[in-house]
PDB file of N, CA and C in Angstrom:
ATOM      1  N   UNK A   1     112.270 -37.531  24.910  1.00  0.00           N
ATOM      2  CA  UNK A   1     112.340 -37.533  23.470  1.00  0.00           C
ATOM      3  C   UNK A   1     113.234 -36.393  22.986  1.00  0.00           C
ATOM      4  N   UNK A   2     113.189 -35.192  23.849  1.00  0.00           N
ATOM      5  CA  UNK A   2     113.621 -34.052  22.888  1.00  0.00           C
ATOM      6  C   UNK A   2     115.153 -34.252  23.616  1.00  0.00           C
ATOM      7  N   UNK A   3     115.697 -34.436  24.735  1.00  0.00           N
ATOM      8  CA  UNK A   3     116.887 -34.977  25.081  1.00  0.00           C
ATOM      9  C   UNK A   3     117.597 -36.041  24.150  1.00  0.00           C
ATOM     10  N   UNK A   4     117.043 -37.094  23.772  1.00  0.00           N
ATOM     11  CA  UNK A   4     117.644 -38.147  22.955  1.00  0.00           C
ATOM     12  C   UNK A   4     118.137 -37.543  21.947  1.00  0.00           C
ATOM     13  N   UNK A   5     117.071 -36.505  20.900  1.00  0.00           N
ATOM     14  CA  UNK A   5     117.138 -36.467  19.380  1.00  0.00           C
ATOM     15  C   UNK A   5     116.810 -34.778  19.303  1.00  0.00           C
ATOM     16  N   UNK A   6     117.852 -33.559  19.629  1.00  0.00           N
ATOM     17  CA  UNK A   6     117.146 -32.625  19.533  1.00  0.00           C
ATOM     18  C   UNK A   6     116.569 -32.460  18.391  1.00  0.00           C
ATOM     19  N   UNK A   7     116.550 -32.929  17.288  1.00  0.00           N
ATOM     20  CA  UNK A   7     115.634 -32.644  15.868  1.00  0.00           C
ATOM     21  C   UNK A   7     114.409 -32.815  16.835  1.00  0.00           C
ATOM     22  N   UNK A   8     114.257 -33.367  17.441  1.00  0.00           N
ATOM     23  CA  UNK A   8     112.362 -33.860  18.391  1.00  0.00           C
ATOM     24  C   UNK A   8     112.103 -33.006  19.036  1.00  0.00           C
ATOM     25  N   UNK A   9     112.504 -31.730  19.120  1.00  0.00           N
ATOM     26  CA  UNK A   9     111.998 -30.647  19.982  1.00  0.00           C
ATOM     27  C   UNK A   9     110.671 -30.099  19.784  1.00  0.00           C
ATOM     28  N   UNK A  10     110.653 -30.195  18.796  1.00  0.00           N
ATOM     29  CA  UNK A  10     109.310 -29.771  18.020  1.00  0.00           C
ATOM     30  C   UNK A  10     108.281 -30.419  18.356  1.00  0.00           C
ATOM     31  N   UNK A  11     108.722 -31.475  18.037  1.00  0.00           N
ATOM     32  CA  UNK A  11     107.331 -32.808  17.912  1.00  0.00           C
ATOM     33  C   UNK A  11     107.212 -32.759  19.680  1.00  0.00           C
ATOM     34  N   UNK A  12     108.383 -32.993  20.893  1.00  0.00           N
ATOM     35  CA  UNK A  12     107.918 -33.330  22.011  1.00  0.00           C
ATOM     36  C   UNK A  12     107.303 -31.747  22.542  1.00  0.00           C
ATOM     37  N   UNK A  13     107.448 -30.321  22.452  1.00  0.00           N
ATOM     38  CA  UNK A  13     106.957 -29.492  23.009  1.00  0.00           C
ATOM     39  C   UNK A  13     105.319 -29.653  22.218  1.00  0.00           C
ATOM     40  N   UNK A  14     104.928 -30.328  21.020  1.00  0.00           N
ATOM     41  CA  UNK A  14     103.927 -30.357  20.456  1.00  0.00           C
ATOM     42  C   UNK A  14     102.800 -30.896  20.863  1.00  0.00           C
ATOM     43  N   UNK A  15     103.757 -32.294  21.786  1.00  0.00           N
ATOM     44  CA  UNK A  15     103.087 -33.213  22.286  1.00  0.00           C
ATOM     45  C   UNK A  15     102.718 -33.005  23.757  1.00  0.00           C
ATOM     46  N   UNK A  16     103.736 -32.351  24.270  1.00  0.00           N
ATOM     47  CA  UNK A  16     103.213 -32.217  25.513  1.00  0.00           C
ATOM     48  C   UNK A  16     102.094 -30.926  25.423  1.00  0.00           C
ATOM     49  N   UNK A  17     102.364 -29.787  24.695  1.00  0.00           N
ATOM     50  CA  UNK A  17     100.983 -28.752  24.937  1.00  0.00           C
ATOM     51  C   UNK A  17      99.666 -29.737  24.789  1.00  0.00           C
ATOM     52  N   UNK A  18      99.486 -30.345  23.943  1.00  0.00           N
ATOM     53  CA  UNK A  18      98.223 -31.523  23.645  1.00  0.00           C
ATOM     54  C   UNK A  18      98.308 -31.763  24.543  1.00  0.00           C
ATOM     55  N   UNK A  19      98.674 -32.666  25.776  1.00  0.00           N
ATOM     56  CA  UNK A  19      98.638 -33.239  26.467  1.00  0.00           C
ATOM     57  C   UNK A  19      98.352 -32.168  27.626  1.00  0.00           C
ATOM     58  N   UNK A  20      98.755 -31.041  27.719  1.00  0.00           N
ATOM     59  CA  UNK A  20      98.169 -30.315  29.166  1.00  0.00           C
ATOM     60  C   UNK A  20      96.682 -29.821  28.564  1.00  0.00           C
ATOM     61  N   UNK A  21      96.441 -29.691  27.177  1.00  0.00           N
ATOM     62  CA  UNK A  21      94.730 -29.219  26.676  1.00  0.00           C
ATOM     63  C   UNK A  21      93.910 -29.955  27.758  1.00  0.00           C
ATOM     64  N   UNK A  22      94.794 -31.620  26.996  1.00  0.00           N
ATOM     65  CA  UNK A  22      93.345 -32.434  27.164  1.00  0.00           C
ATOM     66  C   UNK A  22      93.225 -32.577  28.973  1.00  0.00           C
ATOM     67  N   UNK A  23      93.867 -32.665  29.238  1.00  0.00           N
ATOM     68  CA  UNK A  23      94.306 -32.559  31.042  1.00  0.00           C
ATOM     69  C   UNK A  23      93.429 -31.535  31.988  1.00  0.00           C
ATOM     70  N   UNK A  24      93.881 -30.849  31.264  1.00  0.00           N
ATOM     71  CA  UNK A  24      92.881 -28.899  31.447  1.00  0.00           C
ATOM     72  C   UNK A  24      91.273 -29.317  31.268  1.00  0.00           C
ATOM     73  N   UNK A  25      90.996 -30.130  29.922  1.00  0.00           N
ATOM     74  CA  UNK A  25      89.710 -30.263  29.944  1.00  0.00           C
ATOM     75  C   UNK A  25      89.004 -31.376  30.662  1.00  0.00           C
ATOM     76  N   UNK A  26      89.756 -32.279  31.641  1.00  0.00           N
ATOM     77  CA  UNK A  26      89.464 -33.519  32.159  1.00  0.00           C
ATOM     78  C   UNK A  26      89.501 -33.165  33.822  1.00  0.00           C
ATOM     79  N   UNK A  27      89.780 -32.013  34.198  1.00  0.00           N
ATOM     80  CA  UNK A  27      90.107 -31.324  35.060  1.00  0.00           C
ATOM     81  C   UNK A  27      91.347 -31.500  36.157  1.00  0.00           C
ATOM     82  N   UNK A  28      92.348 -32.132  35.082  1.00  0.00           N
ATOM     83  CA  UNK A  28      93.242 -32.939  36.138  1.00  0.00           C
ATOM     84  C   UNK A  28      94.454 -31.992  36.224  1.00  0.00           C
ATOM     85  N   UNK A  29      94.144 -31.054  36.813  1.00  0.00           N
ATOM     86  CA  UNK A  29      95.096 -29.979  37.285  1.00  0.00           C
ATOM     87  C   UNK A  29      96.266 -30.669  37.650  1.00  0.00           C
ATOM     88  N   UNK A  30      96.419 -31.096  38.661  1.00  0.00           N
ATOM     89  CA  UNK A  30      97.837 -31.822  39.658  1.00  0.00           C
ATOM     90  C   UNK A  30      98.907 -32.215  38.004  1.00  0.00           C
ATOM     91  N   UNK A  31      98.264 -33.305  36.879  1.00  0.00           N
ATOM     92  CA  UNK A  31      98.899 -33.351  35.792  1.00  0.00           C
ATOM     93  C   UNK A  31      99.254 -32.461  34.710  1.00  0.00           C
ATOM     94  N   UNK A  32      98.568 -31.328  34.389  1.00  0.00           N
ATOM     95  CA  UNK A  32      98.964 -30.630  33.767  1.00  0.00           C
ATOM     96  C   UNK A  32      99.409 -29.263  34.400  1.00  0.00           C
ATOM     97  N   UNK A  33     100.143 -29.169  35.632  1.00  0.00           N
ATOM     98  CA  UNK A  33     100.796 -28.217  35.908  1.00  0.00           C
ATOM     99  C   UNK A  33     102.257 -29.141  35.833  1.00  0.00           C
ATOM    100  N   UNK A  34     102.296 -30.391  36.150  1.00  0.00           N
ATOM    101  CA  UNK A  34     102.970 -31.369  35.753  1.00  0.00           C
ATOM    102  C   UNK A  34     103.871 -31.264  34.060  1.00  0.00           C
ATOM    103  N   UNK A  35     102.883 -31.171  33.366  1.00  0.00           N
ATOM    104  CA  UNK A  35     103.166 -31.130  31.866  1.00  0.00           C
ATOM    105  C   UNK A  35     103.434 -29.485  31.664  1.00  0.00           C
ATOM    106  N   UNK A  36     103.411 -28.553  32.431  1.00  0.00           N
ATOM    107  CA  UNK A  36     103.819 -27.277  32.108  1.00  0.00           C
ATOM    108  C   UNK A  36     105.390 -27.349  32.839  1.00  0.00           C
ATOM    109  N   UNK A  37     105.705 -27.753  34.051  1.00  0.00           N
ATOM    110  CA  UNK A  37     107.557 -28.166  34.403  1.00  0.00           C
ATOM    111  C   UNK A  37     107.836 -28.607  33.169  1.00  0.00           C
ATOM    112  N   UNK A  38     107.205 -29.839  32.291  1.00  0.00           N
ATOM    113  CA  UNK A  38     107.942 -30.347  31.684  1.00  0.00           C
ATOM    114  C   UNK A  38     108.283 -29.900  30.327  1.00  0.00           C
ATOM    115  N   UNK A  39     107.223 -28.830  29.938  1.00  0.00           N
ATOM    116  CA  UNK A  39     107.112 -27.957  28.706  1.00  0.00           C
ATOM    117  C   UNK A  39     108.438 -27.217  29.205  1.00  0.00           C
ATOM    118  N   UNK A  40     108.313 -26.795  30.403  1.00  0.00           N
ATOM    119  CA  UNK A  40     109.696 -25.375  30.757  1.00  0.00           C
ATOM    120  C   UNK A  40     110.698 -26.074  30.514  1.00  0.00           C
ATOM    121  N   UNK A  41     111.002 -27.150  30.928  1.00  0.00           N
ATOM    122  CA  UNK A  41     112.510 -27.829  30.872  1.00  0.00           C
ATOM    123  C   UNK A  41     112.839 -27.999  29.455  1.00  0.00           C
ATOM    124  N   UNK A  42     111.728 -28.588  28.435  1.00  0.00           N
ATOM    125  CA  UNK A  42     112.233 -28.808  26.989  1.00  0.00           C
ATOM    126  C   UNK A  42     112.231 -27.550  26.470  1.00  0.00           C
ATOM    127  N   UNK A  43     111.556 -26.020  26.669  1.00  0.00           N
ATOM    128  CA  UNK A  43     112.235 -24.656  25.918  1.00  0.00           C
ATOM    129  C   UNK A  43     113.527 -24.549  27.042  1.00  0.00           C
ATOM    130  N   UNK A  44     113.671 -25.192  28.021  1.00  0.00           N
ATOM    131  CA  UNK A  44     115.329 -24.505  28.868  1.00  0.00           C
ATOM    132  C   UNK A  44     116.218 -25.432  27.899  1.00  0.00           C
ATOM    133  N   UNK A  45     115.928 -26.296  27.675  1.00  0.00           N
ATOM    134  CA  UNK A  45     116.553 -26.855  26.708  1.00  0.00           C
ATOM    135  C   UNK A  45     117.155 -27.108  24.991  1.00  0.00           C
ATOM    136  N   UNK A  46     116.235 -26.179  24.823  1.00  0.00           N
ATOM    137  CA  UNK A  46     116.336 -25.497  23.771  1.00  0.00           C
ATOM    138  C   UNK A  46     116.509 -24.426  23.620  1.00  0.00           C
ATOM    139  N   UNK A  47     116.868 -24.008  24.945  1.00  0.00           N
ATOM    140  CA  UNK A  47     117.425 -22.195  24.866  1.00  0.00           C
ATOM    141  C   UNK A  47     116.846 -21.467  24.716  1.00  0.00           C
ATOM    142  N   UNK A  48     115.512 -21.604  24.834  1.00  0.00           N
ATOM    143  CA  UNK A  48     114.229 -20.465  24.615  1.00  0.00           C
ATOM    144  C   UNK A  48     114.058 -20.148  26.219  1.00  0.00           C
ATOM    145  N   UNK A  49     114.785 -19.114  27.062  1.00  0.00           N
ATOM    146  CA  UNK A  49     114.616 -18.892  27.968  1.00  0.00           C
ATOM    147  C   UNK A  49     112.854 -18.228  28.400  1.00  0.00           C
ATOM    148  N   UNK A  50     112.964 -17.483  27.589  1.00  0.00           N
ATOM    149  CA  UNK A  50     111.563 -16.735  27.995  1.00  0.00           C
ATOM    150  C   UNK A  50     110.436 -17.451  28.138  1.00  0.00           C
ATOM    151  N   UNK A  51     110.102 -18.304  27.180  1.00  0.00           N
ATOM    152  CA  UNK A  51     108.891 -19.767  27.143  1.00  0.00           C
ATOM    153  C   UNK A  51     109.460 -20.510  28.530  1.00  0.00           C
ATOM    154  N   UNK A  52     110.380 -20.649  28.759  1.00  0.00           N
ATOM    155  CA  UNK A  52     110.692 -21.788  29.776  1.00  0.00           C
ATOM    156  C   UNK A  52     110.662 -20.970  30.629  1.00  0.00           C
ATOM    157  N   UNK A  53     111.003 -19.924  31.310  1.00  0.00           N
ATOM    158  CA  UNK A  53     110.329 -19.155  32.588  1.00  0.00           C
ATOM    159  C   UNK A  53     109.028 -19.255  32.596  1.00  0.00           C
ATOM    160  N   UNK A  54     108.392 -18.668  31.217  1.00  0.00           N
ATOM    161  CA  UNK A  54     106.768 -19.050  31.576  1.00  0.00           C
ATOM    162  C   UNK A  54     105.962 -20.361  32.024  1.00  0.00           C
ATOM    163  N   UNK A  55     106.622 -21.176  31.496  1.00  0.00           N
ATOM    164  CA  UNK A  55     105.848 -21.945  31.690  1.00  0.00           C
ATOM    165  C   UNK A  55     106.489 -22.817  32.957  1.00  0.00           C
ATOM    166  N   UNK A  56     107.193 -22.477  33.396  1.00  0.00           N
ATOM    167  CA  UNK A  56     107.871 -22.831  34.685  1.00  0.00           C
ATOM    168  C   UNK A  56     107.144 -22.146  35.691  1.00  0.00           C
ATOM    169  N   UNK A  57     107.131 -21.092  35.166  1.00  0.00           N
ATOM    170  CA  UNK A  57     106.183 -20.114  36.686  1.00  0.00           C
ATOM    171  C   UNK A  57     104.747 -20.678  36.540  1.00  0.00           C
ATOM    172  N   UNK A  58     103.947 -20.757  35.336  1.00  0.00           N
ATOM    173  CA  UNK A  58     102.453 -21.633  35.212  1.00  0.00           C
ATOM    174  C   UNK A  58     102.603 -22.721  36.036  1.00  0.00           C
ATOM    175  N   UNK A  59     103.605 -23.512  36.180  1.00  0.00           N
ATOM    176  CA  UNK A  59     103.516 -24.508  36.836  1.00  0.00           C
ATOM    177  C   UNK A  59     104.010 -24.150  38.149  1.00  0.00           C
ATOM    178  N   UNK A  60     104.839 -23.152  38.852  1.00  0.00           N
ATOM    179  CA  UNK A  60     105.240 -22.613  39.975  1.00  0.00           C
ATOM    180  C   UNK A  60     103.694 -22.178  40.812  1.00  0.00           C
ATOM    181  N   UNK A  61     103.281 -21.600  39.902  1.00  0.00           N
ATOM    182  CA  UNK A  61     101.165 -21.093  40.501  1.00  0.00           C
ATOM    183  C   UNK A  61     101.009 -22.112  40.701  1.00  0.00           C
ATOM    184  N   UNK A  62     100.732 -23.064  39.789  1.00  0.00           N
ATOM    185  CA  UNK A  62      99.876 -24.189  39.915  1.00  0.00           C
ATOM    186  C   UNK A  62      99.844 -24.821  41.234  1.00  0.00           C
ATOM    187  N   UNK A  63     101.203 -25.701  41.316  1.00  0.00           N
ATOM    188  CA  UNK A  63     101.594 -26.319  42.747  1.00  0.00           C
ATOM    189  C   UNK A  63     101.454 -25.545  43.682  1.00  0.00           C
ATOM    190  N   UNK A  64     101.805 -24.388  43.630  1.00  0.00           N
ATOM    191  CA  UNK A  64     101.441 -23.580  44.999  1.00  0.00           C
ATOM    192  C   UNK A  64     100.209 -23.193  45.190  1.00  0.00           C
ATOM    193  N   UNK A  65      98.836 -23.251  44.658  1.00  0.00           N
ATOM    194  CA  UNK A  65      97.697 -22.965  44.579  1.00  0.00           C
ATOM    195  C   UNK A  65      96.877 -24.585  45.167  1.00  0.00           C
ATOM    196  N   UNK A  66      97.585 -25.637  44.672  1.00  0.00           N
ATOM    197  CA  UNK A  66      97.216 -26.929  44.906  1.00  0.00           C
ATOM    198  C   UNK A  66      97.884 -27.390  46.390  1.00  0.00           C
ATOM    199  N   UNK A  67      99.009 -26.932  46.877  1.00  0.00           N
ATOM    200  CA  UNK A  67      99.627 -27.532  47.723  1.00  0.00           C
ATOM    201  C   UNK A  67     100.398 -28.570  47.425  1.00  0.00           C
ATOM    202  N   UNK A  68     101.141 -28.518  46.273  1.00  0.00           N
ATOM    203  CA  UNK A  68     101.957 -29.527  46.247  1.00  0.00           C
ATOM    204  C   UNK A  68     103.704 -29.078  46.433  1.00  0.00           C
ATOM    205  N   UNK A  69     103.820 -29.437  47.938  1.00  0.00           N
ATOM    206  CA  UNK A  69     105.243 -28.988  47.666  1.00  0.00           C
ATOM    207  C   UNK A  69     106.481 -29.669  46.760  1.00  0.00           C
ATOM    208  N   UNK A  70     106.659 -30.888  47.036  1.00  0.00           N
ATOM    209  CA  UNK A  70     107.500 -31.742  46.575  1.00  0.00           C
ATOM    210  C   UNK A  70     107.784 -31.055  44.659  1.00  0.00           C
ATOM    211  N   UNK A  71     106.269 -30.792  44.002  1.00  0.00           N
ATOM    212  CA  UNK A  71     106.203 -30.738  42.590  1.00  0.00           C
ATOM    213  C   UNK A  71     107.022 -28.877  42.471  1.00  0.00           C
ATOM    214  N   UNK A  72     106.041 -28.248  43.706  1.00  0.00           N
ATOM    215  CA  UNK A  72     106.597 -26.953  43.942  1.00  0.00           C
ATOM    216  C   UNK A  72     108.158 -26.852  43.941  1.00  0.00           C
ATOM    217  N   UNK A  73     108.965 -27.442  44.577  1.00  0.00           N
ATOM    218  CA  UNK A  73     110.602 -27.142  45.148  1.00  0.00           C
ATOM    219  C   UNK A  73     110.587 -27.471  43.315  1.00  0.00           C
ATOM    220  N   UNK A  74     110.547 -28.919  42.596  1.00  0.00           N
ATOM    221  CA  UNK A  74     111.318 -29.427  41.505  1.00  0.00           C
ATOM    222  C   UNK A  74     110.781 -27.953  40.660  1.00  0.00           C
ATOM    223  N   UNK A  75     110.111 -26.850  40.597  1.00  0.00           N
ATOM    224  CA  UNK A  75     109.487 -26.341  39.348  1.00  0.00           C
ATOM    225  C   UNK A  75     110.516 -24.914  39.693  1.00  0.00           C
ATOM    226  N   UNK A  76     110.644 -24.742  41.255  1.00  0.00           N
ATOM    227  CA  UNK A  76     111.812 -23.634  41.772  1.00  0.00           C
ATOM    228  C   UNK A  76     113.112 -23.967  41.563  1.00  0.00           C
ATOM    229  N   UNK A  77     113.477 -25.191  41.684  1.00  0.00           N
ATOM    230  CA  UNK A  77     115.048 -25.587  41.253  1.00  0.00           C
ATOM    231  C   UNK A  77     115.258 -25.082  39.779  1.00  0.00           C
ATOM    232  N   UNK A  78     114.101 -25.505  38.718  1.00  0.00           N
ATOM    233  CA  UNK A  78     114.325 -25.402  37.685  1.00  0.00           C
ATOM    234  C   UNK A  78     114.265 -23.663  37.098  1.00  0.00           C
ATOM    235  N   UNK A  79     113.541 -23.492  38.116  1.00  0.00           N
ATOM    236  CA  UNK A  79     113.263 -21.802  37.500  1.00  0.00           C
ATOM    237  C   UNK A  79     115.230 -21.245  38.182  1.00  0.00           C
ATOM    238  N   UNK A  80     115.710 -21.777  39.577  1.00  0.00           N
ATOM    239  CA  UNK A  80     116.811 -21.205  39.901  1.00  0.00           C
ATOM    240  C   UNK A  80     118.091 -21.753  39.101  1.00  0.00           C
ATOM    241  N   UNK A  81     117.916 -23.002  38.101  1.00  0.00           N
ATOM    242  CA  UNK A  81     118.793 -23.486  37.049  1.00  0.00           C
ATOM    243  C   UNK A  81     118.933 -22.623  35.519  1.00  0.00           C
ATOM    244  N   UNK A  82     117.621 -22.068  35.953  1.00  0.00           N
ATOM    245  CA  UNK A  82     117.575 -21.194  34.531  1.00  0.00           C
ATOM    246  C   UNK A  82     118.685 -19.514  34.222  1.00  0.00           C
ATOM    247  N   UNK A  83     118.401 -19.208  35.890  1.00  0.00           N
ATOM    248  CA  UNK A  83     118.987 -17.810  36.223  1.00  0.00           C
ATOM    249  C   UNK A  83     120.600 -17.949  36.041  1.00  0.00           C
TER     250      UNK A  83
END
C-alpha cells in the first residue's frame, strides 16, 4: 500500500502496528516479528531511518530468539540495505 501511493504511509504503518498488537496478544510471535520487518521497510521507505532500524532489529531478536533463519537473513539484508 505505502509503495503504490506514498500519501498511504500513514494509514499502512497504522495498520500494520494494529496488526502486530493484536498478534502479540494472540501469541503469534513467528507473525508479528513478521509485521515488525515489515513496519522497518515502510519507515526505510519513508526515510525515517531511526524507526526502521528499530524495528528491524525487534524483528532481528525476534527470529533469532525463535530460530527462524530464512525470516532472520531477510530482516539482516534489510538492516545491511539501510547502512
Amino acid at each position: 500500500m505505502a509503495k503504490a501511493d506514498p500519501g498511504q504511509i500513514e494509514a499502512a504503518k497504522g495498520q500494520i502496528r494494529q496488526g502486530i498488537c493484536l498478534l502479540e496478544e494472540l501469541g503469534m510471535l513467528p507473525y508479528s516479528g513478521w509485521g515488525y520487518l515489515c513496519l522497518g521497510e515502510v519507515y526505510a521507505e519513508s526515510g525515517r531511518k531511526e524507526e526502521a532500524m528499530t524495528n528491524l532489529k525487534k524483528a532481528e531478536t525476534m527470529f533469532r530468539e525463535m530460530g527462524m533463519d530464512y525470516w532472520l537473513g531477510q530482516a539482516q539484508e534489510a538492516l545491511t540495505r539501510l547502512q
